[in-house]
C-alpha atoms as a PDB file:
ATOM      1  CA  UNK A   1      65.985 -78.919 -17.456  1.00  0.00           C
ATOM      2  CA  UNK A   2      62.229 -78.654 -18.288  1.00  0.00           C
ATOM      3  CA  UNK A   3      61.544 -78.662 -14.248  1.00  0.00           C
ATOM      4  CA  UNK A   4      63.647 -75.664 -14.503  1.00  0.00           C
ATOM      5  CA  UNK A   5      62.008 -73.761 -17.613  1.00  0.00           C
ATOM      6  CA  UNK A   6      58.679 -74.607 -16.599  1.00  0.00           C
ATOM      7  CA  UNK A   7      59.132 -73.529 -13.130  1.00  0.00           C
ATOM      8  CA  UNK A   8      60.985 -70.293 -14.767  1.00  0.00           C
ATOM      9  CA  UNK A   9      57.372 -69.971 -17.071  1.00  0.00           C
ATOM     10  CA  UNK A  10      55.286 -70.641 -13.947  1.00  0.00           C
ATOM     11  CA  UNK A  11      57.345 -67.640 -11.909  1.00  0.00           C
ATOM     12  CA  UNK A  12      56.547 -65.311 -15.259  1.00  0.00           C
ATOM     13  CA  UNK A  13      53.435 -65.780 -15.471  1.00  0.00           C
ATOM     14  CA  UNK A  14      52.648 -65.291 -12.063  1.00  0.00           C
ATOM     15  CA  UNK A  15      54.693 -61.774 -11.995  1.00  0.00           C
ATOM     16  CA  UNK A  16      52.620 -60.321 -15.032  1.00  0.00           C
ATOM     17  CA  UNK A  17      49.636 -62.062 -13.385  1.00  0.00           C
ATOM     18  CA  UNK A  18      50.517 -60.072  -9.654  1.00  0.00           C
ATOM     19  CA  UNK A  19      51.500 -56.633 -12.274  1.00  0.00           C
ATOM     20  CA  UNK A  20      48.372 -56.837 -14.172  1.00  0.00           C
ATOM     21  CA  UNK A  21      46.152 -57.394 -11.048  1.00  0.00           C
ATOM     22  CA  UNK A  22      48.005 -54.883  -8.952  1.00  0.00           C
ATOM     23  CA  UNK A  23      47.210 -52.144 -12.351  1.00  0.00           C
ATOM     24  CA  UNK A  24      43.576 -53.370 -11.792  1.00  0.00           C
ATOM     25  CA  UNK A  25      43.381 -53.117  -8.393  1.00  0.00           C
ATOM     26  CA  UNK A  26      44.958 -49.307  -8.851  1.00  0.00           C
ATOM     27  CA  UNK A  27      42.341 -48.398 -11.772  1.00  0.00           C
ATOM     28  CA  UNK A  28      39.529 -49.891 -10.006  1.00  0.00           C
ATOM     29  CA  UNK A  29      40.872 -47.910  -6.606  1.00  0.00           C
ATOM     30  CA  UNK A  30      40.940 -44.780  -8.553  1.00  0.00           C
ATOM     31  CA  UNK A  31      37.490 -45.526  -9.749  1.00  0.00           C
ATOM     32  CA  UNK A  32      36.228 -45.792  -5.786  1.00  0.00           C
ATOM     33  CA  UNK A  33      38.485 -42.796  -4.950  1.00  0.00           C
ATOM     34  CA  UNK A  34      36.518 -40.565  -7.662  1.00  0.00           C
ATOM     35  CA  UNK A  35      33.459 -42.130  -6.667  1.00  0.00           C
ATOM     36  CA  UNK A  36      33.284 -41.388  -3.282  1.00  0.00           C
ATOM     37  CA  UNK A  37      34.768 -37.947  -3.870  1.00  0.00           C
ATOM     38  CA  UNK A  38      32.063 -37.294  -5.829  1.00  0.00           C
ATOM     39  CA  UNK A  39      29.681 -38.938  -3.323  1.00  0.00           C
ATOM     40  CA  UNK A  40      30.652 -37.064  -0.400  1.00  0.00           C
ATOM     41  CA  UNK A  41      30.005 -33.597  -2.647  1.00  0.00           C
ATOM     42  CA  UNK A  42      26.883 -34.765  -3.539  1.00  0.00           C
ATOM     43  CA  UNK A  43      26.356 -35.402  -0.140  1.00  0.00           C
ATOM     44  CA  UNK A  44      27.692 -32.280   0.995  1.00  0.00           C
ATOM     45  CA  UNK A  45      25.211 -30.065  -1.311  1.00  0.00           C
ATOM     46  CA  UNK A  46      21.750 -33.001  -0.271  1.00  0.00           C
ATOM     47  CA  UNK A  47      22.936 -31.662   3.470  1.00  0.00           C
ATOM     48  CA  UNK A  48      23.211 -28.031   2.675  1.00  0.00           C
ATOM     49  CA  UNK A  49      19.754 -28.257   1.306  1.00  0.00           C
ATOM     50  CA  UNK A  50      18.581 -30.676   3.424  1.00  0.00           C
ATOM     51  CA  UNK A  51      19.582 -28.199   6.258  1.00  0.00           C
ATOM     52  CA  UNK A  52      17.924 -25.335   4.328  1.00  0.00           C
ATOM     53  CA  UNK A  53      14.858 -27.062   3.927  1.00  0.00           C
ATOM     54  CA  UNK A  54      14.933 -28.060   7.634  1.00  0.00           C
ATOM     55  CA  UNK A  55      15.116 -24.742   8.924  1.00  0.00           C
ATOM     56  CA  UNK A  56      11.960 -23.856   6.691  1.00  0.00           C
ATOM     57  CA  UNK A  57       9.919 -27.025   7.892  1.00  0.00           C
ATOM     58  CA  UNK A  58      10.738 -26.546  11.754  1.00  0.00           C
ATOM     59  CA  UNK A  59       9.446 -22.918  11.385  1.00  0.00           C
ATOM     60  CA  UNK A  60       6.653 -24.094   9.319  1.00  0.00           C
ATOM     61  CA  UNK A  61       6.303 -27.027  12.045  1.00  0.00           C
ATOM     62  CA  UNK A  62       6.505 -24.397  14.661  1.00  0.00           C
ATOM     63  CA  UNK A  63       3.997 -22.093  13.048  1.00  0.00           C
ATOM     64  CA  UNK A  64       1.470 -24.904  12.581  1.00  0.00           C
ATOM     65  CA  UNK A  65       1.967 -26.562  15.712  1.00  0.00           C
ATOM     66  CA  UNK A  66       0.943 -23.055  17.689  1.00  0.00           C
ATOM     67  CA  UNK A  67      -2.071 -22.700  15.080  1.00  0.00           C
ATOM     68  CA  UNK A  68      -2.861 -26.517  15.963  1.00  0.00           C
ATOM     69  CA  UNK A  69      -2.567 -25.487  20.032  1.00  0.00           C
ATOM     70  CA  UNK A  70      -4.826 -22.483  19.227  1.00  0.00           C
ATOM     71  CA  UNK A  71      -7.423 -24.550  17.349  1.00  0.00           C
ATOM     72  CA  UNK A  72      -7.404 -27.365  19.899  1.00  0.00           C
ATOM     73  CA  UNK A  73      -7.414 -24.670  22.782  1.00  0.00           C
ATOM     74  CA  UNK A  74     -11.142 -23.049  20.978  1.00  0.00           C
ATOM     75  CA  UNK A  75     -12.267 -26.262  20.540  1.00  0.00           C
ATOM     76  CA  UNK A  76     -11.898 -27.367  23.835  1.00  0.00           C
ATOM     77  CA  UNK A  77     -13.193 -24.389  25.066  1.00  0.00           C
ATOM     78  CA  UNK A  78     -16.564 -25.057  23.016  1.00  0.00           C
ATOM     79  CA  UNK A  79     -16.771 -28.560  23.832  1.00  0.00           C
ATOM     80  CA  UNK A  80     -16.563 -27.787  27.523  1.00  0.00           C
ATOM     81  CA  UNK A  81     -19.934 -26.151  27.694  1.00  0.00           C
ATOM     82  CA  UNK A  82     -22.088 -26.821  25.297  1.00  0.00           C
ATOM     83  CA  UNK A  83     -24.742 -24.410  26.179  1.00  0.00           C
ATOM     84  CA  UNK A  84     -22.453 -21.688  26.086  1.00  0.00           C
ATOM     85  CA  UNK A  85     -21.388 -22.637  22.469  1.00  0.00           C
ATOM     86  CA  UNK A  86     -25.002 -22.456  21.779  1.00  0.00           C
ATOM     87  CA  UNK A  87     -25.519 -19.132  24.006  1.00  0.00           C
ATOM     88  CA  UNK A  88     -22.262 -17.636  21.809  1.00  0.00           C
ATOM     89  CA  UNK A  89     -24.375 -19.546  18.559  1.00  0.00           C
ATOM     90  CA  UNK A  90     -27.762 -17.720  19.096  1.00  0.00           C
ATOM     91  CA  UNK A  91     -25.878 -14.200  19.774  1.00  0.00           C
ATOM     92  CA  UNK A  92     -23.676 -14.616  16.769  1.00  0.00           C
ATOM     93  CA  UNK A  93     -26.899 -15.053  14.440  1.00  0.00           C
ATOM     94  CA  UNK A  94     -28.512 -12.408  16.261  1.00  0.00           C
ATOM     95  CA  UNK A  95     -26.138  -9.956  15.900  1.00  0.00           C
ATOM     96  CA  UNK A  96     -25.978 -10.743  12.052  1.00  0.00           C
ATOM     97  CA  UNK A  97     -29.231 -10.199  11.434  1.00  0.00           C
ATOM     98  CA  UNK A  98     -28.623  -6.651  12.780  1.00  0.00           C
ATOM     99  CA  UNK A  99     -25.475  -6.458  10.835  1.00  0.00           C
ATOM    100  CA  UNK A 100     -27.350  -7.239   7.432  1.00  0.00           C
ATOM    101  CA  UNK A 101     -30.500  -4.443   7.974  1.00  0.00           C
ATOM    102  CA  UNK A 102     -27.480  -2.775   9.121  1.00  0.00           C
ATOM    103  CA  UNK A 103     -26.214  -2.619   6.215  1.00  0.00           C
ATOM    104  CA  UNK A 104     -29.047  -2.508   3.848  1.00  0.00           C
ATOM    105  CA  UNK A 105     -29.809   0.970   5.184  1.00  0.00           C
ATOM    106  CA  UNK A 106     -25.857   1.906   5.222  1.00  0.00           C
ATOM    107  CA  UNK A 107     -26.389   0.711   1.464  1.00  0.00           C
ATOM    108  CA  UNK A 108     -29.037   2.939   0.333  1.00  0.00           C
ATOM    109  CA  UNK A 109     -27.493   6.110   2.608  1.00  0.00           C
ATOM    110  CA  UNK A 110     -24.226   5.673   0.549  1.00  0.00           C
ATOM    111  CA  UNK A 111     -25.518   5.776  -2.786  1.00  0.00           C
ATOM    112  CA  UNK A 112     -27.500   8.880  -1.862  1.00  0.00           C
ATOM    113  CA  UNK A 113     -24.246  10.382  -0.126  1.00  0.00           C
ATOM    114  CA  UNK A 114     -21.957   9.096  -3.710  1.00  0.00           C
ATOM    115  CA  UNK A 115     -24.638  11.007  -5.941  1.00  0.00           C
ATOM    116  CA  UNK A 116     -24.920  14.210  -3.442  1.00  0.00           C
ATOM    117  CA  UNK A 117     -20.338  14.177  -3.419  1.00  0.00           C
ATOM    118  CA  UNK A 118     -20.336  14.381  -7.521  1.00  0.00           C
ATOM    119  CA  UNK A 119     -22.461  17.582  -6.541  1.00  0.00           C
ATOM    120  CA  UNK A 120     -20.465  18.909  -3.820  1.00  0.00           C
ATOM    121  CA  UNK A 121     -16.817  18.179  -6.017  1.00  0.00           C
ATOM    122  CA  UNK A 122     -17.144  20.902  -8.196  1.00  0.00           C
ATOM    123  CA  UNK A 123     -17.272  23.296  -5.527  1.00  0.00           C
ATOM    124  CA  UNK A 124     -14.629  22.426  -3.798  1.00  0.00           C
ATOM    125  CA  UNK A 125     -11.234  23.994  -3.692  1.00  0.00           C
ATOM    126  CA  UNK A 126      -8.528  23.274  -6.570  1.00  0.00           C
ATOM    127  CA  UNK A 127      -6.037  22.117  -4.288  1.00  0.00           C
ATOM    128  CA  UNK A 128      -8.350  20.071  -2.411  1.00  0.00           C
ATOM    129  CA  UNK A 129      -9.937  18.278  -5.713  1.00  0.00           C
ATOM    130  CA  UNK A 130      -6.456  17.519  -6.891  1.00  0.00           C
ATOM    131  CA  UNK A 131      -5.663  15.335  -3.766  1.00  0.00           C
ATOM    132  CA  UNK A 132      -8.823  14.141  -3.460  1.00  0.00           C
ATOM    133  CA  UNK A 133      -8.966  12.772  -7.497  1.00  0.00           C
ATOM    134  CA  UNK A 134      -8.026   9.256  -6.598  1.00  0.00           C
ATOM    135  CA  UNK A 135     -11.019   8.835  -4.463  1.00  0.00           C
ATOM    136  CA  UNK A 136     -12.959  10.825  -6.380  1.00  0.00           C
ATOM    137  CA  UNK A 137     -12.632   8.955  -9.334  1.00  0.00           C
ATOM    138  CA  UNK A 138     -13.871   5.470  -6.988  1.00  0.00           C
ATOM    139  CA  UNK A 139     -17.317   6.812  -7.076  1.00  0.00           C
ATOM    140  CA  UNK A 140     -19.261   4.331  -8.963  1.00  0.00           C
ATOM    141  CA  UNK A 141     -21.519   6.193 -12.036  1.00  0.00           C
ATOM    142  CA  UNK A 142     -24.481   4.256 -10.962  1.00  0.00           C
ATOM    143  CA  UNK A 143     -24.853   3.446  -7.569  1.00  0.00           C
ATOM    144  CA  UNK A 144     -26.951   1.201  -7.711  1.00  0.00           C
ATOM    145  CA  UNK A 145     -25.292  -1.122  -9.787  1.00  0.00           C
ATOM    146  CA  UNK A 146     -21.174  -1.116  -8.794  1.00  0.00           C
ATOM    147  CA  UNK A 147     -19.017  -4.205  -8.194  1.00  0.00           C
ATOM    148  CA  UNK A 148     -17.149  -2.321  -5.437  1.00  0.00           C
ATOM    149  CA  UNK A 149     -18.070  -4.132  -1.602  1.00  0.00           C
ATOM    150  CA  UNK A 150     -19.869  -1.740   1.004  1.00  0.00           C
ATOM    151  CA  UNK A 151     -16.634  -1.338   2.678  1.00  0.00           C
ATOM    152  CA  UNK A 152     -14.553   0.312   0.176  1.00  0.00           C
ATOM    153  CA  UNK A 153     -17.221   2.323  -0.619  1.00  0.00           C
ATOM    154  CA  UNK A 154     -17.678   3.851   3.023  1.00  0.00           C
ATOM    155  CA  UNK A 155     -14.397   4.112   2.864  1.00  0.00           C
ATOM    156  CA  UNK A 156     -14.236   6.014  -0.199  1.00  0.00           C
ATOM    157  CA  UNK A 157     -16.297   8.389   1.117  1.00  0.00           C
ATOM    158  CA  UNK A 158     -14.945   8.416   4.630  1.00  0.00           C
ATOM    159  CA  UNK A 159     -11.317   9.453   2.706  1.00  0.00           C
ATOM    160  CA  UNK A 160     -13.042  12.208   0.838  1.00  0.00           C
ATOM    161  CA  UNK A 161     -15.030  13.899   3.560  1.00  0.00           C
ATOM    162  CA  UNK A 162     -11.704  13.457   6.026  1.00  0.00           C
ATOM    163  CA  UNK A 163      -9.501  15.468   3.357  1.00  0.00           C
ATOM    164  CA  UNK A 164     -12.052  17.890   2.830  1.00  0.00           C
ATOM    165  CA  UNK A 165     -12.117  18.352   6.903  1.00  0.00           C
ATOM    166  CA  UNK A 166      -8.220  18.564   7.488  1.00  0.00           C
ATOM    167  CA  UNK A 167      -8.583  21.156   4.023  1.00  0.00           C
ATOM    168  CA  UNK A 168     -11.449  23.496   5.890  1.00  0.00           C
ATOM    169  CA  UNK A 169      -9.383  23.404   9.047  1.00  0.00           C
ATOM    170  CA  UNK A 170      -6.359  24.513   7.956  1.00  0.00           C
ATOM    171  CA  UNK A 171      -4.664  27.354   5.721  1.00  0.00           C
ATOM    172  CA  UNK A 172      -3.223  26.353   2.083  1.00  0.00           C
ATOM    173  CA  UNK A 173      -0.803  28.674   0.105  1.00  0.00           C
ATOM    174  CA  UNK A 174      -0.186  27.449  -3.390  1.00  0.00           C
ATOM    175  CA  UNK A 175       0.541  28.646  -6.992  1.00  0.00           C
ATOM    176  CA  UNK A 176      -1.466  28.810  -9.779  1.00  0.00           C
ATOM    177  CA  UNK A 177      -2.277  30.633 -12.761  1.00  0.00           C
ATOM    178  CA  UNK A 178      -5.405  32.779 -13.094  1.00  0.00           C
ATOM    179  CA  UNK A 179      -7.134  34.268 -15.901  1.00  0.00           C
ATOM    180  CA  UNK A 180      -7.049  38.474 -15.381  1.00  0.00           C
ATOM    181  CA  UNK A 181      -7.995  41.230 -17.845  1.00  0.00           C
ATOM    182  CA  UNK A 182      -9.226  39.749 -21.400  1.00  0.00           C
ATOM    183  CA  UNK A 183      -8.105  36.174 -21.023  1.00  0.00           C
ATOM    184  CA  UNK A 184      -4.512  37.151 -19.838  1.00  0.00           C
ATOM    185  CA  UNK A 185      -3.069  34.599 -17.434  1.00  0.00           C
ATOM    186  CA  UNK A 186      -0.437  35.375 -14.980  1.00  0.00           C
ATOM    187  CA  UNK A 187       1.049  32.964 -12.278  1.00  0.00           C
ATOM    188  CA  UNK A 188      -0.396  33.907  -8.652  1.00  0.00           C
ATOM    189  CA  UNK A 189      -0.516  33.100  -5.236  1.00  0.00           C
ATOM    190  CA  UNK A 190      -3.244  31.712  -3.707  1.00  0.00           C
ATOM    191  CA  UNK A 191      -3.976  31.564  -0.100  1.00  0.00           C
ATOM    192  CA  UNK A 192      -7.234  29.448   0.652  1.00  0.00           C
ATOM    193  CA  UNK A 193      -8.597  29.955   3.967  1.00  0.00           C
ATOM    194  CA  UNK A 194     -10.252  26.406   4.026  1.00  0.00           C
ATOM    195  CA  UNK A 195     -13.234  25.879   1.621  1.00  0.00           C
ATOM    196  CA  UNK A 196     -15.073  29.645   2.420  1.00  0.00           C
ATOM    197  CA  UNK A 197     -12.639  32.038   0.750  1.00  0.00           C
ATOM    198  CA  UNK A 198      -9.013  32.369  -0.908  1.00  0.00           C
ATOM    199  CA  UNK A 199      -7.101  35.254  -1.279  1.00  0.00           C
ATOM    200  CA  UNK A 200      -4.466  35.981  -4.984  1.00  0.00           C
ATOM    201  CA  UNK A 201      -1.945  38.060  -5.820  1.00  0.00           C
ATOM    202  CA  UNK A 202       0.503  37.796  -8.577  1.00  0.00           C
ATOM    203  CA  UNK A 203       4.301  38.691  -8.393  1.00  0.00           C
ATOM    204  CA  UNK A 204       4.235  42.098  -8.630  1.00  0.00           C
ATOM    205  CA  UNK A 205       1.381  42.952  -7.036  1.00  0.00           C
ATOM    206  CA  UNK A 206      -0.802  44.364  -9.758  1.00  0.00           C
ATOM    207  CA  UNK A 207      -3.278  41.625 -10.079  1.00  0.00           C
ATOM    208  CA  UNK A 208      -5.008  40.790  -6.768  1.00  0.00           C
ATOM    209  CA  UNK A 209      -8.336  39.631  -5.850  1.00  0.00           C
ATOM    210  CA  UNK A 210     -10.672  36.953  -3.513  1.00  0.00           C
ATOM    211  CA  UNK A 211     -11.707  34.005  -4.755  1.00  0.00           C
ATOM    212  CA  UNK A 212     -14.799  31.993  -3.101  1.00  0.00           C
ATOM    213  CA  UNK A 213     -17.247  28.994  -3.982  1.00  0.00           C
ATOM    214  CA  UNK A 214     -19.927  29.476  -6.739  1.00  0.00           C
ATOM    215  CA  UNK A 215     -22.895  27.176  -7.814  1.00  0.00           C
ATOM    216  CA  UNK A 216     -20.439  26.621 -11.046  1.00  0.00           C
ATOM    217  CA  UNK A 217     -17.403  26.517  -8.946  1.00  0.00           C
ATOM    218  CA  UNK A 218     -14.821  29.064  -7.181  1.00  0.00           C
ATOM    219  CA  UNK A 219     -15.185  32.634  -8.899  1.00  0.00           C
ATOM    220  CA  UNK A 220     -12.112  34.684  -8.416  1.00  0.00           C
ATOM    221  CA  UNK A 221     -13.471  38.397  -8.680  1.00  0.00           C
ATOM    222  CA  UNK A 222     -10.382  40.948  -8.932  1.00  0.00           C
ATOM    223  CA  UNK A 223     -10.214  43.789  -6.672  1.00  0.00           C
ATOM    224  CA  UNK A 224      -8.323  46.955  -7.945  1.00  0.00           C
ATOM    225  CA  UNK A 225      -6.256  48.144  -5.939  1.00  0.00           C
ATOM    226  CA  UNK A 226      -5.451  45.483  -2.861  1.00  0.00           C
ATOM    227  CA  UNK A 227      -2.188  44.379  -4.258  1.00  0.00           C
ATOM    228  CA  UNK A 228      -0.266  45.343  -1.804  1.00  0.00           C
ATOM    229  CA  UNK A 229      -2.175  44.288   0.947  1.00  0.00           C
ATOM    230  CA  UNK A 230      -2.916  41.085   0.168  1.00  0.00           C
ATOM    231  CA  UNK A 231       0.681  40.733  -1.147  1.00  0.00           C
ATOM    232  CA  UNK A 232       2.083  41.726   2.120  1.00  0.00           C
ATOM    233  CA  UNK A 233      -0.882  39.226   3.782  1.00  0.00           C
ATOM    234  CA  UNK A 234       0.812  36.320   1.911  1.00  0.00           C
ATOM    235  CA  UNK A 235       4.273  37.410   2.775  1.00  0.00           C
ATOM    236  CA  UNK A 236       3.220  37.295   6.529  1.00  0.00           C
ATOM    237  CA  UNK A 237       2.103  33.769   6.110  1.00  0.00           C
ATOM    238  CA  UNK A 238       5.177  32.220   4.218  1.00  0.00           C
ATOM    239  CA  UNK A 239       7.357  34.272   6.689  1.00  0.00           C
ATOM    240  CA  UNK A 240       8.947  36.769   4.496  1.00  0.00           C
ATOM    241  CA  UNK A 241       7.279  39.796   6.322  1.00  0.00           C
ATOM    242  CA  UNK A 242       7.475  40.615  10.099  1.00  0.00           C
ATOM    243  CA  UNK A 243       4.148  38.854  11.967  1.00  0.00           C
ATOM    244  CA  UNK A 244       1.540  41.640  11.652  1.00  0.00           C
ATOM    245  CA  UNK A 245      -2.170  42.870  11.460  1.00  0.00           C
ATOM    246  CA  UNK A 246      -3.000  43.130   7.884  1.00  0.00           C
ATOM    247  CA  UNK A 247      -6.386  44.853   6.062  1.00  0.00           C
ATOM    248  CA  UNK A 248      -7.321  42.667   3.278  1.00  0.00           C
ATOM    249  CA  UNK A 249     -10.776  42.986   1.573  1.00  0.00           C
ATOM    250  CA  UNK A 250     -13.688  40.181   2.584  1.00  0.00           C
ATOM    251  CA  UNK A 251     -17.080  39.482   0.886  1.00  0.00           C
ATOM    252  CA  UNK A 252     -20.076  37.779   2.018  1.00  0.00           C
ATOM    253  CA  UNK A 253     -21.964  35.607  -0.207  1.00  0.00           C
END
C-alpha cells in the first residue's frame, strides 16, 4: 500500500517535473528564437553597411593605390639618376628666379594698368560697363596695398579688356532712356557701333541723334531731323526693314 502511493507520488512528481521543464525549455526556446531573429537583422543591416562602406574603401583603396603607383613611379624615376634629379633641381630654381623678377615687374605694370582702367571706365559704353561691373568693382582702391594674389588680378584685368574687345568688335542694339529737350526722357534705341559711336532714335521717330565718347563720358548730341533715317537704320539691323543702304549722319571727334 505505501509502495503503491509512494510510487503513485514519485510518478506525479516526475510528470509536473517533465511539464514544468518542457514550459522552460519552450520559454527559454522562444527566448533563442527572438534572439537570433533579432541577431540575424542586426546582422543583416552591419552587412548592408558593411557592404556600403566596402564599396567606398575599395574605391578609396583603388584611388590611393594608383596615387601610391604614381608616387613610387616619380620616385623611382629620380632615384635612377641622380644627376638628372639635380640637372631637373638646378633648372627648377633657375626658372623661379625668373618667375619671381617675373613677376615683380608684372606687379608694378598691373597696378599702373588698375589705376589707368578706373580712367578708361567712364568712357566706356553703358552696355559695356554694365557687364563689365563685376570685374570692375575687383579693382583694388590702392594698388599697392590689396590682399587679392597676382593672378586674379591679371585676370581681372584680362576679363575687362577681353569684354571691352568682343564689345568694339561687334554691333549692340539696346534700349534705354535718354534725356531730350529740357530734361524730358523718352525710351530709345540705341545702336552702338563698338566703343567709337552709337546711333538713337525713340519710337516714333521724333527724337534721334549720335552718341560718342567724351572726356566726361558718352555725349548724345540730337540731330533734328534724322529720325527717319536712323529709325529705318535700326529697323534694318533688327530685321524689320528689307537689307538696304541707309544715310545716317556721322561726326568726327
Amino acid at each position: 500500500m505505501n509502495t503503491r502511493l509512494i510510487t503513485t507520488f514519485t510518478a506525479s512528481v516526475l510528470a509536473l517535473a517533465l511539464h514544468v521543464s518542457a514550459e522552460q525549455n519552450l520559454n527559454d526556446t522562444r527566448n533563442v528564437l527572438d534572439k537570433w531573429v533579432q541577431t540575424r537583422q542586426l546582422i543583416s543591416e552591419e552587412k548592408a553597411d558593411w557592404q556600403t562602406e566596402q564599396s567606398i574603401l575599395q574605391d578609396s583603396q583603388n584611388l590611393l593605390s594608383n596615387e601610391l603607383q604614381r608616387l613610387e613611379s616619380a620616385l623611382n624615376d629620380l632615384e635612377g639618376s641622380a644627376t638628372e634629379a639635380e640637372t631637373k633641381r638646378v633648372a627648377l630654381s633657375t626658372e623661379k628666379e625668373a618667375l619671381e623678377a617675373a613677376s615683380t615687374v608684372v606687379t608694378d605694370q598691373i597696378a599702373q594698368l588698375e589705376s589707368l582702367m578706373k580712367t578708361i571706365v567712364p568712357q566706356l559704353p553703358a552696355p559695356l560697363v554694365e557687364k563689365i561691373k563685376p570685374l570692375v568693382r575687383r579693382l583694388p582702391d590702392d594698388p599697392q596695398n590689396t590682399k587679392l594674389s597676382l593672378g586674379e588680378r591679371v585676370q581681372n584685368i584680362v576679363g575687362i579688356l577681353s569684354q571691352t574687345d568682343k564689345f568694339n568688335n561687334t554691333a549692340t542694339l539696346t534700349s534705354e532712356s535718354r534725356e531730350v529737350d529740357n530734361g524730358k526722357i523718352v525710351e530709345v534705341r540705341t545702336l552702338y557701333w563698338g566703343l567709337a559711336a552709337a546711333y538713337y532714335v525713340d519710337a516714333s521717330g521724333t527724337y534721334a541723334g549720335i552718341g560718342y565718347p567724351g572726356d566726361a563720358g558718352w555725349e548724345w548730341p540730337r540731330i533734328e531731323n534724322a529720325g527717319p533715317e536712323i529709325k529705318r537704320l535700326l529697323d534694318v539691323y533688327e530685321g524689320s526693314e528689307e537689307i538696304q543702304f541707309v544715310a545716317v549722319p556721322a561726326k568726327i571727334k
